[in-house]
Protein backbone atom coordinates (compact mmCIF):
# COMPACT_ATOMS: atom_id res chain seq x y z
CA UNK A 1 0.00 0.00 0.00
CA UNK A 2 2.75 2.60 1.27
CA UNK A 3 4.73 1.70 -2.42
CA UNK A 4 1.65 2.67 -4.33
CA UNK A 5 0.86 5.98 -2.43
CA UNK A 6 4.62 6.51 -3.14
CA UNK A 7 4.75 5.95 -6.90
CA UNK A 8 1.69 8.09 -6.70
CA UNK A 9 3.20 11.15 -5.46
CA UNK A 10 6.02 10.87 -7.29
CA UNK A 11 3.74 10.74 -10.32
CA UNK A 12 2.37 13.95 -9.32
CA UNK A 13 5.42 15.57 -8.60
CA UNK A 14 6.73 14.87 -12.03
CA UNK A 15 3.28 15.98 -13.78
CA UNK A 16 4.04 19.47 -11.85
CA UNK A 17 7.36 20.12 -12.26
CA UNK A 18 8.51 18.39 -15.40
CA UNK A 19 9.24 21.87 -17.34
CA UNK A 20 9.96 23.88 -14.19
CA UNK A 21 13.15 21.90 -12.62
CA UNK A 22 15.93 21.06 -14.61
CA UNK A 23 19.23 19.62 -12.24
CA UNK A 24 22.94 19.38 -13.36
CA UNK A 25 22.02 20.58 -17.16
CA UNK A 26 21.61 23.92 -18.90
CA UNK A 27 18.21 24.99 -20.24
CA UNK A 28 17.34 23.63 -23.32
CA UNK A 29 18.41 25.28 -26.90
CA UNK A 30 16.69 28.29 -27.66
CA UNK A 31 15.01 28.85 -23.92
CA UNK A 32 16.45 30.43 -20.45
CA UNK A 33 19.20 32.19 -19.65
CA UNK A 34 21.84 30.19 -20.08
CA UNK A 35 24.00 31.37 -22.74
CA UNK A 36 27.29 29.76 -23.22
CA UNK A 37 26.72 27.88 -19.61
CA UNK A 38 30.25 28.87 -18.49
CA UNK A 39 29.89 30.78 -14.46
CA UNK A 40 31.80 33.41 -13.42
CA UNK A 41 32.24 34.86 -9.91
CA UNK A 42 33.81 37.67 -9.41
CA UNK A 43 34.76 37.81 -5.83
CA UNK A 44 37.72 38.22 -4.15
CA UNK A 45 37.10 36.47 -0.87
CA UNK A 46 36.39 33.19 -2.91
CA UNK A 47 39.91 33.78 -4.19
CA UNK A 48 41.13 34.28 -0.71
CA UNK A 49 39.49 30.83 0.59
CA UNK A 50 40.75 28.55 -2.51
CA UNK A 51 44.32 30.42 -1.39
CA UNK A 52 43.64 29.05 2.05
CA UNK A 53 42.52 25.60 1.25
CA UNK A 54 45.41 25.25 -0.57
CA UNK A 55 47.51 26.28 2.45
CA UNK A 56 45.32 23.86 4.36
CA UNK A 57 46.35 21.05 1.78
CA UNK A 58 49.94 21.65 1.28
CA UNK A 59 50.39 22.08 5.47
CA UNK A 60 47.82 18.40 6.27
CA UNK A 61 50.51 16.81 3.76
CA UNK A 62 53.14 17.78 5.88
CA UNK A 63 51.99 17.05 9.19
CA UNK A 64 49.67 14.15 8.59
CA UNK A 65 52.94 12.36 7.59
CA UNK A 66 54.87 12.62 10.55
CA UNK A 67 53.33 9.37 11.98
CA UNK A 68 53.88 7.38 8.44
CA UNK A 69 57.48 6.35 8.47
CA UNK A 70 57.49 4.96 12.46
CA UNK A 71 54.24 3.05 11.97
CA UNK A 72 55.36 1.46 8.71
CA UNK A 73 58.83 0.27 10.32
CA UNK A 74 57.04 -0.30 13.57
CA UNK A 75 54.48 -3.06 11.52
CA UNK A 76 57.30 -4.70 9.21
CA UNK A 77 59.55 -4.86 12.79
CA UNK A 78 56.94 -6.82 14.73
CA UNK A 79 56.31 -9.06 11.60
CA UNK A 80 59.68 -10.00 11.14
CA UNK A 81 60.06 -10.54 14.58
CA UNK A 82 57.59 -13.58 14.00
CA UNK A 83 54.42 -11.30 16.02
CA UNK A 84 51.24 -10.90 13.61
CA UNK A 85 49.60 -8.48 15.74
CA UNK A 86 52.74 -6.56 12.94
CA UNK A 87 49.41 -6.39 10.78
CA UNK A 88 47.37 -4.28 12.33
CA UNK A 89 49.59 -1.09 12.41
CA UNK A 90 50.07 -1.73 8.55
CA UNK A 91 46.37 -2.05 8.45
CA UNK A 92 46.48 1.76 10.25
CA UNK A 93 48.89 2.83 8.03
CA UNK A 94 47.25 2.26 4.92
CA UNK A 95 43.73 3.53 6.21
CA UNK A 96 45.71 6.23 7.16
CA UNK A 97 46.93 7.29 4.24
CA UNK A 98 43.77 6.90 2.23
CA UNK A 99 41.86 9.09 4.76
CA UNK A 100 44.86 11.90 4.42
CA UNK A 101 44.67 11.56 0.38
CA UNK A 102 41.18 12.09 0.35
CA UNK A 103 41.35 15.01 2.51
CA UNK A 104 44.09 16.26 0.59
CA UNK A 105 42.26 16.28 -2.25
CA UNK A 106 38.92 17.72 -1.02
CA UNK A 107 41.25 20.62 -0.64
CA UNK A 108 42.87 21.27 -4.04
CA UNK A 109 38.90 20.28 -5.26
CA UNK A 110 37.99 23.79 -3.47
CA UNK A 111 41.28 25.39 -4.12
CA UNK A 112 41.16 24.85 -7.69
CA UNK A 113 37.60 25.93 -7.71
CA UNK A 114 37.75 28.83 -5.86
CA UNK A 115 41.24 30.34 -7.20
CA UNK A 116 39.70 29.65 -11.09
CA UNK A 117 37.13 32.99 -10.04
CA UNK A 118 37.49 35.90 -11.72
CA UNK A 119 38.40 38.36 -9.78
CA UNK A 120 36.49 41.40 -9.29
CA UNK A 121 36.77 44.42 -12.40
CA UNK A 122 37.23 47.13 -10.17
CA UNK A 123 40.42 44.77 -7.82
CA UNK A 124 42.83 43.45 -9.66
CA UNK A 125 44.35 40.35 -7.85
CA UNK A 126 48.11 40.02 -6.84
CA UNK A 127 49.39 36.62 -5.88
């Protein structure tokens, strides 16, 4: 019963909205306001934040790695020395560095996004 009212609505929603909400695509030829679909922002303060995101990124890769080298040796040491409990800090290290890489590049995501802005007419932006 509960599927049916759903497919129902959803039916309805569609019917309403079908020419009035258009997601992750520009408007059709020859309607809107669209033009060429390229976005521009021109705002210095977005510039400023992809600057600091990229600061973010370049200091997390320094200091997230601090921790890498020991914990690697520290796993292959307690392997070799016949203990498999050597594993589990491999295990750590590995998770570890995927969590770090996706961080790090969450950060040059928004740094590239927000440093690609145009800055404003009136400003011109200095690096």
């Amino acid at each position: 019963m509960a599927w049916d009212e759903w497919e129902q609505l959803k039916s309805e929603a569609a019917a309403r909205n079908s020419a009035s909400m258009r997601l992750n695509e520009a408007a059709p030829a020859g309607g809107g306001s669209a033009g060429n679909g390229d976005q521009i922002v021109h705002d210095d303060e977005l510039g400023k934040m992809g600057d600091t995101a990229y600061e973010l990124r370049q200091k997390f890769g320094v200091d997230s790695d601090h921790a890498r080298p020991s914990t690697f040796t520290a796993s292959v040491d307690l392997f070799n020395d016949g203990l498999d409990m050597g594993a589990a800090p491999t295990e750590l290290h590995d998770a570890w560095n995927s969590r770090t890489k996706t961080l790090r590049d969450a950060c040059a995501h928004i740094s590239n996004h927000f440093t690609s802005t145009t800055p404003a007419p009136s400003t011109p932006r200095i690096r």
